[in-house]
C-alpha atoms as a PDB file:
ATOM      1  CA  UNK A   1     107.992  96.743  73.629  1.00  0.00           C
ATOM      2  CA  UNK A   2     104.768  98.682  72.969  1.00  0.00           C
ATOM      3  CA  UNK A   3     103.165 101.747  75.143  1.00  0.00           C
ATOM      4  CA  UNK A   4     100.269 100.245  77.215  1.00  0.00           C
ATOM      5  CA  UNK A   5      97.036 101.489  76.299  1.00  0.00           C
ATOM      6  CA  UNK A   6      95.351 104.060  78.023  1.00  0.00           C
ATOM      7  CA  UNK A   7      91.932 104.488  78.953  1.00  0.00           C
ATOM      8  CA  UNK A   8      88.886 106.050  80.294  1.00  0.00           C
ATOM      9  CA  UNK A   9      86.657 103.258  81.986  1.00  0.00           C
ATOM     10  CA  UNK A  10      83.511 104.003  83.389  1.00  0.00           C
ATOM     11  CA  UNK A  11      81.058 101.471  85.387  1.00  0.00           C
ATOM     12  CA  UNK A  12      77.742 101.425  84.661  1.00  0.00           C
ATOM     13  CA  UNK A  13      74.775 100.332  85.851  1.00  0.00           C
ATOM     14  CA  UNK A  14      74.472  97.356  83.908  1.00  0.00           C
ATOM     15  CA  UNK A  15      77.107  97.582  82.010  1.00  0.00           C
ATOM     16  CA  UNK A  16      80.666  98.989  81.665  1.00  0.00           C
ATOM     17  CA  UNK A  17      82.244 101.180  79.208  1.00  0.00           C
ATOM     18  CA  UNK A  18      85.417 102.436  78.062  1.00  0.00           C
ATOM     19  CA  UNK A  19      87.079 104.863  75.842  1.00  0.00           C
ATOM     20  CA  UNK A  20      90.754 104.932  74.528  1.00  0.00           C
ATOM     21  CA  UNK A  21      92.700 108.545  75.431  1.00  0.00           C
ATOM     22  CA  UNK A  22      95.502 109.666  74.409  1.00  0.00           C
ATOM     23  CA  UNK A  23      96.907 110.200  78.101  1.00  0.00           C
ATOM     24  CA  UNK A  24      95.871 110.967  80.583  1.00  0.00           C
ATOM     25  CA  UNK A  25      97.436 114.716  81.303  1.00  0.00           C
ATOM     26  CA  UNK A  26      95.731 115.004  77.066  1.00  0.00           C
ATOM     27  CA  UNK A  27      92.003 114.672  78.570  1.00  0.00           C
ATOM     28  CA  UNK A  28      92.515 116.624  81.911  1.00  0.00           C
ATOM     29  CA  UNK A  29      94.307 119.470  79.568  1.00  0.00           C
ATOM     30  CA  UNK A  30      90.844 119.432  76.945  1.00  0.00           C
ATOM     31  CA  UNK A  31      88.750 119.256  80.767  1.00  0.00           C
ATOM     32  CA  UNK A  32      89.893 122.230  81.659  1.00  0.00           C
ATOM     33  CA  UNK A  33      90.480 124.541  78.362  1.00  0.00           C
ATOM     34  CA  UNK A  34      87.457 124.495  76.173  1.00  0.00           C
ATOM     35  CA  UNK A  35      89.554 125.265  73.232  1.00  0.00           C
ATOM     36  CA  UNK A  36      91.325 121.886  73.166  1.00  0.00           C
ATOM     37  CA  UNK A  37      89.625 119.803  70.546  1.00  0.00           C
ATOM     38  CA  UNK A  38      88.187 116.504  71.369  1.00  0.00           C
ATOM     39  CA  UNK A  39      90.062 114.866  69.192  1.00  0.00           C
ATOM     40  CA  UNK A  40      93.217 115.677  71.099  1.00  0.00           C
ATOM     41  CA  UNK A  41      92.314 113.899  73.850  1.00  0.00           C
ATOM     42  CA  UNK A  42      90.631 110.846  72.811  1.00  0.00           C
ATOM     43  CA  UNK A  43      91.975 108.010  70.460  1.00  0.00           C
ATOM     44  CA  UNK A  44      89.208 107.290  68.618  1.00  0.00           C
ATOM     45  CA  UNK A  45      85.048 108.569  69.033  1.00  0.00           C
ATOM     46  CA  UNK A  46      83.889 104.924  69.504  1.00  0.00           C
ATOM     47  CA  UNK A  47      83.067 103.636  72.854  1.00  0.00           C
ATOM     48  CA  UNK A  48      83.733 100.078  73.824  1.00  0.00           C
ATOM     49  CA  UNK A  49      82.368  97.232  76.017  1.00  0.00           C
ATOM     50  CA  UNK A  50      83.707  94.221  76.904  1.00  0.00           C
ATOM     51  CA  UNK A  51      82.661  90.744  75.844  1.00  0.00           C
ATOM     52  CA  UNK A  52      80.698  89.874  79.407  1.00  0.00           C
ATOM     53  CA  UNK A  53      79.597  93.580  79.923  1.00  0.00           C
ATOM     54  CA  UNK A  54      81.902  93.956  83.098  1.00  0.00           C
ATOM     55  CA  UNK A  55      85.121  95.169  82.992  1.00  0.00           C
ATOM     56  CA  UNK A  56      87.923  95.574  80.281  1.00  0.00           C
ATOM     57  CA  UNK A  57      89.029  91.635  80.189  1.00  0.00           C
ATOM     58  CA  UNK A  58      88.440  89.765  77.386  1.00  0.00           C
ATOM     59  CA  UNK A  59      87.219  91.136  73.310  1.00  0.00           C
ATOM     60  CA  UNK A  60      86.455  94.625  73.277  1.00  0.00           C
ATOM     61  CA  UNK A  61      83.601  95.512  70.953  1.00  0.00           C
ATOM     62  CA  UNK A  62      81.863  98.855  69.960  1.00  0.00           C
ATOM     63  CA  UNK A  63      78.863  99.464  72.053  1.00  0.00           C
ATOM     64  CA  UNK A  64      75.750  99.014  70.612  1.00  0.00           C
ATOM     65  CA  UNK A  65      73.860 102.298  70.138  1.00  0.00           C
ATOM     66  CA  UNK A  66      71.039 100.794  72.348  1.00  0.00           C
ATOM     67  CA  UNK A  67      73.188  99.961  75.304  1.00  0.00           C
ATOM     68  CA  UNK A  68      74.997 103.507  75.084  1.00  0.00           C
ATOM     69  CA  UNK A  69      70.890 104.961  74.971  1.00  0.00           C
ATOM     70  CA  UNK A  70      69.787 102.401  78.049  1.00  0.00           C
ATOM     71  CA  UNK A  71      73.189 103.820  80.202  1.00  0.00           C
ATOM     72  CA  UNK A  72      73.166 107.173  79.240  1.00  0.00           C
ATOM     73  CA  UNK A  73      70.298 108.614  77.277  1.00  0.00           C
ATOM     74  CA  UNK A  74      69.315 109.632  73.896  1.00  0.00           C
ATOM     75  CA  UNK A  75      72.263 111.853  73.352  1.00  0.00           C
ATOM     76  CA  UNK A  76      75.127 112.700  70.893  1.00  0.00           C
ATOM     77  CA  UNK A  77      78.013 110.409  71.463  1.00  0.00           C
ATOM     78  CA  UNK A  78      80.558 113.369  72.325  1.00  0.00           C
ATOM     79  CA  UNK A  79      78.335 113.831  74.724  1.00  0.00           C
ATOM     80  CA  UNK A  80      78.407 110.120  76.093  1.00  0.00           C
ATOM     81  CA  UNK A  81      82.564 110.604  75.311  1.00  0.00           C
ATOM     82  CA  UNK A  82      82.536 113.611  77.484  1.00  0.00           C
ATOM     83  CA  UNK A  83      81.065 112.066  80.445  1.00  0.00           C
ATOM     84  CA  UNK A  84      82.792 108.909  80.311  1.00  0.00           C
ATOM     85  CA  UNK A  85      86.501 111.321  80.484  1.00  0.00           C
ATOM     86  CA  UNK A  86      84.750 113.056  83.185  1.00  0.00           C
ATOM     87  CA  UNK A  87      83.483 110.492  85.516  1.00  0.00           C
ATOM     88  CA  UNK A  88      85.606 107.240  84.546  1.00  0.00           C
ATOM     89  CA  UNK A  89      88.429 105.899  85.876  1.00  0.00           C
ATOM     90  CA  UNK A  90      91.942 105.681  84.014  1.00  0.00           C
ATOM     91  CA  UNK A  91      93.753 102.658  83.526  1.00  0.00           C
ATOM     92  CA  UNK A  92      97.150 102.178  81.626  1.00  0.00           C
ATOM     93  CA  UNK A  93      97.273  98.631  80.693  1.00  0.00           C
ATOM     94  CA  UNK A  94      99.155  96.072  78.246  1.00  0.00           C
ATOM     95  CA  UNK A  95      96.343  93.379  78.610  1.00  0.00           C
ATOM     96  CA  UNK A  96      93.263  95.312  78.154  1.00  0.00           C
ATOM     97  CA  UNK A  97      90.889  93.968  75.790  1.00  0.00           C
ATOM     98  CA  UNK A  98      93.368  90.759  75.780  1.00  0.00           C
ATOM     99  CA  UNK A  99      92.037  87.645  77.687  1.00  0.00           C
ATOM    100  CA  UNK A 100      94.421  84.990  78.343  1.00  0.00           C
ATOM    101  CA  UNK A 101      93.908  81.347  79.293  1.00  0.00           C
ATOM    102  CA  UNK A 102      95.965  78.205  79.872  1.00  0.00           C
ATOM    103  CA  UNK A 103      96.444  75.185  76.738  1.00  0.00           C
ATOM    104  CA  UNK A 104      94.260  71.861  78.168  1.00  0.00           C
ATOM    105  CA  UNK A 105      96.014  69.562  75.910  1.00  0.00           C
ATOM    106  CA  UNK A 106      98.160  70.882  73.021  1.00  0.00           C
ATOM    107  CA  UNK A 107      99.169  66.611  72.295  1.00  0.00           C
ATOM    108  CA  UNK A 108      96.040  66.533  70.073  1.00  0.00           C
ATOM    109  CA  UNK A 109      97.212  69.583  68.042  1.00  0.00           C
ATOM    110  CA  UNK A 110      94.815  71.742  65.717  1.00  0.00           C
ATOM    111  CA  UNK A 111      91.887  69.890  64.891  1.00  0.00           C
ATOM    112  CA  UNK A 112      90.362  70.958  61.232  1.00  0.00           C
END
């Protein structure tokens, strides 16, 4: 069985955002001591979206650099990182970025 993922999900405006962490207790250690690396706390410097915008169902994708300017301004994406550990929610979750949905006829098999 695998470790659910962890992450930092923040709702915006018009769209929502997330960030994979390493745990929880990693970013509110590198919140409170300066000296803690980023890196330690985060899984990877890429922010994510989901597939609709909303939420963390469904295909995660990178988040275009005009929807992470639009949300949060022309800044450096540490910075967007930073605020995203600061003010998002965490989640610990098997299923995220997963979306699952029910067969409506597997009789016909795979069409090619």
């Amino acid at each position: 069985m695998t470790d659910a993922a962890t992450i930092a999900f923040y709702k915006g405006e018009s769209q929502d955002f997330l960030v994979f962490v390493e745990s929880e207790q990693a970013v509110q250690d590198y919140l409170k001591d300066s000296t803690i690396p980023l890196v330690d706390a985060v899984g990877t410097f890429k922010v994510y979206t989901s597939e609709s915008g909303r939420g963390v169902d469904g295909v995660l994708h990178e988040a275009a650099k005009r929807d992470l300017e639009n949300q949060f301004g022309k800044v450096p994406k540490e910075e967007i990182i930073e605020k995203i550990l600061k003010e998002g929610e965490y989640q610990k979750n098997k299923n995220i970025g997963k979306k699952s949905w029910g067969s409506t006829n597997d009789a016909n098999g795979v069409n090619h």
